[in-house]
Protein backbone atom coordinates (compact mmCIF):
# COMPACT_ATOMS: atom_id res chain seq x y z
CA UNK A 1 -73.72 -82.36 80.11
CA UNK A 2 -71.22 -84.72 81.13
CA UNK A 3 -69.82 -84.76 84.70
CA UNK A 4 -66.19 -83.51 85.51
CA UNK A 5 -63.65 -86.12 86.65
CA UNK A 6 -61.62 -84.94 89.22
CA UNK A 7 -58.28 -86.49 90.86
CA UNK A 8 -60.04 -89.14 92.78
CA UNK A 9 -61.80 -90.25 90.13
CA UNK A 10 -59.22 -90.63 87.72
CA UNK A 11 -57.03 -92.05 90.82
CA UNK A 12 -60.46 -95.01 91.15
CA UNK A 13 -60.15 -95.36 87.40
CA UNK A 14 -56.26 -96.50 87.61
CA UNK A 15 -56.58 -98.53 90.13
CA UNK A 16 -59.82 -100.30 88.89
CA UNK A 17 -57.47 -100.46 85.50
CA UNK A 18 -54.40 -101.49 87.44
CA UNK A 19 -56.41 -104.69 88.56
CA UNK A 20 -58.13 -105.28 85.69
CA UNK A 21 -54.63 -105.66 83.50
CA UNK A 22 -52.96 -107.26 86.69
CA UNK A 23 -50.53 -105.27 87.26
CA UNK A 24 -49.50 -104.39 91.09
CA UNK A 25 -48.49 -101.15 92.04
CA UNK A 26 -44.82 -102.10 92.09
CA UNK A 27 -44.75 -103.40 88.22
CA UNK A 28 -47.08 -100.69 86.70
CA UNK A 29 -44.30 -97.94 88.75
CA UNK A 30 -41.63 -100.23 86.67
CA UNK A 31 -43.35 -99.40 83.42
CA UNK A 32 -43.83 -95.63 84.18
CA UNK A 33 -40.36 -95.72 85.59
CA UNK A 34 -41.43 -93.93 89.31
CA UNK A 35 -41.67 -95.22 92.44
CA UNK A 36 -44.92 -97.05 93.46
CA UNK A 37 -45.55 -94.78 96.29
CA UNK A 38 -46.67 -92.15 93.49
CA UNK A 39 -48.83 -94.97 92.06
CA UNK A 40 -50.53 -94.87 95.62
CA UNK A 41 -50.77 -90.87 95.39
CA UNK A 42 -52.00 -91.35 91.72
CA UNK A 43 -54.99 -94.00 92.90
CA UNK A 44 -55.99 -91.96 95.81
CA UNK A 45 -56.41 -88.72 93.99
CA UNK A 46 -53.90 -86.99 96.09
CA UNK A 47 -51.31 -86.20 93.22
CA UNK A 48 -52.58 -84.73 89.59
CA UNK A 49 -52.03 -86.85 86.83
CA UNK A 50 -50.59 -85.10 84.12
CA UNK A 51 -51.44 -85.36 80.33
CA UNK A 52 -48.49 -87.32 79.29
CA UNK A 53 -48.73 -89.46 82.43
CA UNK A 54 -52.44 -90.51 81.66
CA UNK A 55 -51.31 -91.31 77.72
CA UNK A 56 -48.42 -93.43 79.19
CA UNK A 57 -50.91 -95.47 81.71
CA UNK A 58 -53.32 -95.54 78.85
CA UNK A 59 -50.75 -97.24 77.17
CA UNK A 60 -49.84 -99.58 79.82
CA UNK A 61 -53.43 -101.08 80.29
CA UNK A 62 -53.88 -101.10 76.97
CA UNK A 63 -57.11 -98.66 76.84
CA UNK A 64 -57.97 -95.60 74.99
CA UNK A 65 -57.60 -92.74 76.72
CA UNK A 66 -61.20 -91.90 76.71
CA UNK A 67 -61.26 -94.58 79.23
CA UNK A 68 -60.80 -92.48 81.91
CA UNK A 69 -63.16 -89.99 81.53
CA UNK A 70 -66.27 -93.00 80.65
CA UNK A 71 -68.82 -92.67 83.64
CA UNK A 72 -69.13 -96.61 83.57
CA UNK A 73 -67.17 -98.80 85.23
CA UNK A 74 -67.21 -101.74 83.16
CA UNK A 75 -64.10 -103.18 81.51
CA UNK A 76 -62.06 -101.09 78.91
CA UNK A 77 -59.55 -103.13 77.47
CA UNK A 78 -59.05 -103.26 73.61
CA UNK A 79 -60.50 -107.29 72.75
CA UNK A 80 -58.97 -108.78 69.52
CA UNK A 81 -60.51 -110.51 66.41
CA UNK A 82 -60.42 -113.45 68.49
CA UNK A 83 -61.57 -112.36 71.76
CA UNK A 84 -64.75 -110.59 70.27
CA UNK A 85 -65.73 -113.88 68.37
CA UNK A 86 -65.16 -116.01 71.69
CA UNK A 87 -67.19 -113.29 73.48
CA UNK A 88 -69.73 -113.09 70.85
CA UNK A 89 -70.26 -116.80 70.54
CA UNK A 90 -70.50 -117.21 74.29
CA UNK A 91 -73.60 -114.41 74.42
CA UNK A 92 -75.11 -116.97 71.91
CA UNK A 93 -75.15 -119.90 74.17
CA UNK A 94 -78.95 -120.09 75.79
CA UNK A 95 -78.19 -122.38 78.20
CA UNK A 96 -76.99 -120.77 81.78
CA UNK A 97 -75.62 -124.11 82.76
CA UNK A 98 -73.63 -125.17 79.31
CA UNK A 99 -72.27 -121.29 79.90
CA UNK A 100 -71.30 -121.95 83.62
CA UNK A 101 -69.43 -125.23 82.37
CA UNK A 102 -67.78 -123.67 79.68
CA UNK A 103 -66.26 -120.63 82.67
CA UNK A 104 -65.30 -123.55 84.64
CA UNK A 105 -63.20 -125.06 81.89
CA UNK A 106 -61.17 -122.02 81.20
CA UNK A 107 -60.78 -121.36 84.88
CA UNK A 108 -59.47 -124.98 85.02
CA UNK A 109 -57.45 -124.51 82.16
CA UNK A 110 -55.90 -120.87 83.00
CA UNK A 111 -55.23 -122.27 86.83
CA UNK A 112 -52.90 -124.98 85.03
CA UNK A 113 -51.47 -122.42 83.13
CA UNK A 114 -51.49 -124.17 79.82
């Protein structure tokens, strides 16, 4: 039987999200037009999130739904075509040091902003 999520957990799960897209609390409070003092009260669990609330910051990171309620923690964003190939070809490369090179290059590349 699956565990129940309560307000803190769904408050961890937005703000895990909330990083994870890169939003602060200031621009994700734009997008869900309220003040980001009730993003804080979200992320700590001390305000409920309502139904429509969680479909709207759903929406904003870009996740199912379903998200929320997932015991794991790992990433839940929505990869396209072209993300899954790049992610499936990288898992193909034996070589830990030709895949450390390869992270340093797109590090390099996203610092520059390209």
């Amino acid at each position: 039987m699956n565990k129940i999520v309560d307000d803190v957990g769904i408050g961890r799960k937005i703000r895990e999200f909330r990083l994870q897209a890169g939003l602060t609390q200031e621009r994700l409070a734009e997008e869900l037009e309220i003040t980001f003092q009730q993003v804080q009260k979200y992320e700590r669990g001390i305000t409920k999130v309502n139904l429509v609330r969680l479909q709207q910051l759903a929406e904003a990171f870009k996740i199912p739904i379903s998200s929320f309620f997932d015991d794991s923690s790992c990433t839940a964003f929505q990869l396209s075509e072209y993300e899954k190939t790049l992610l499936t070809t990288f898992r193909e490369i034996k070589s830990s040091g030709h895949r450390n090179s390869i992270l340093d290059i797109v590090a390099g590349q996203a610092r520059k902003k390209l």
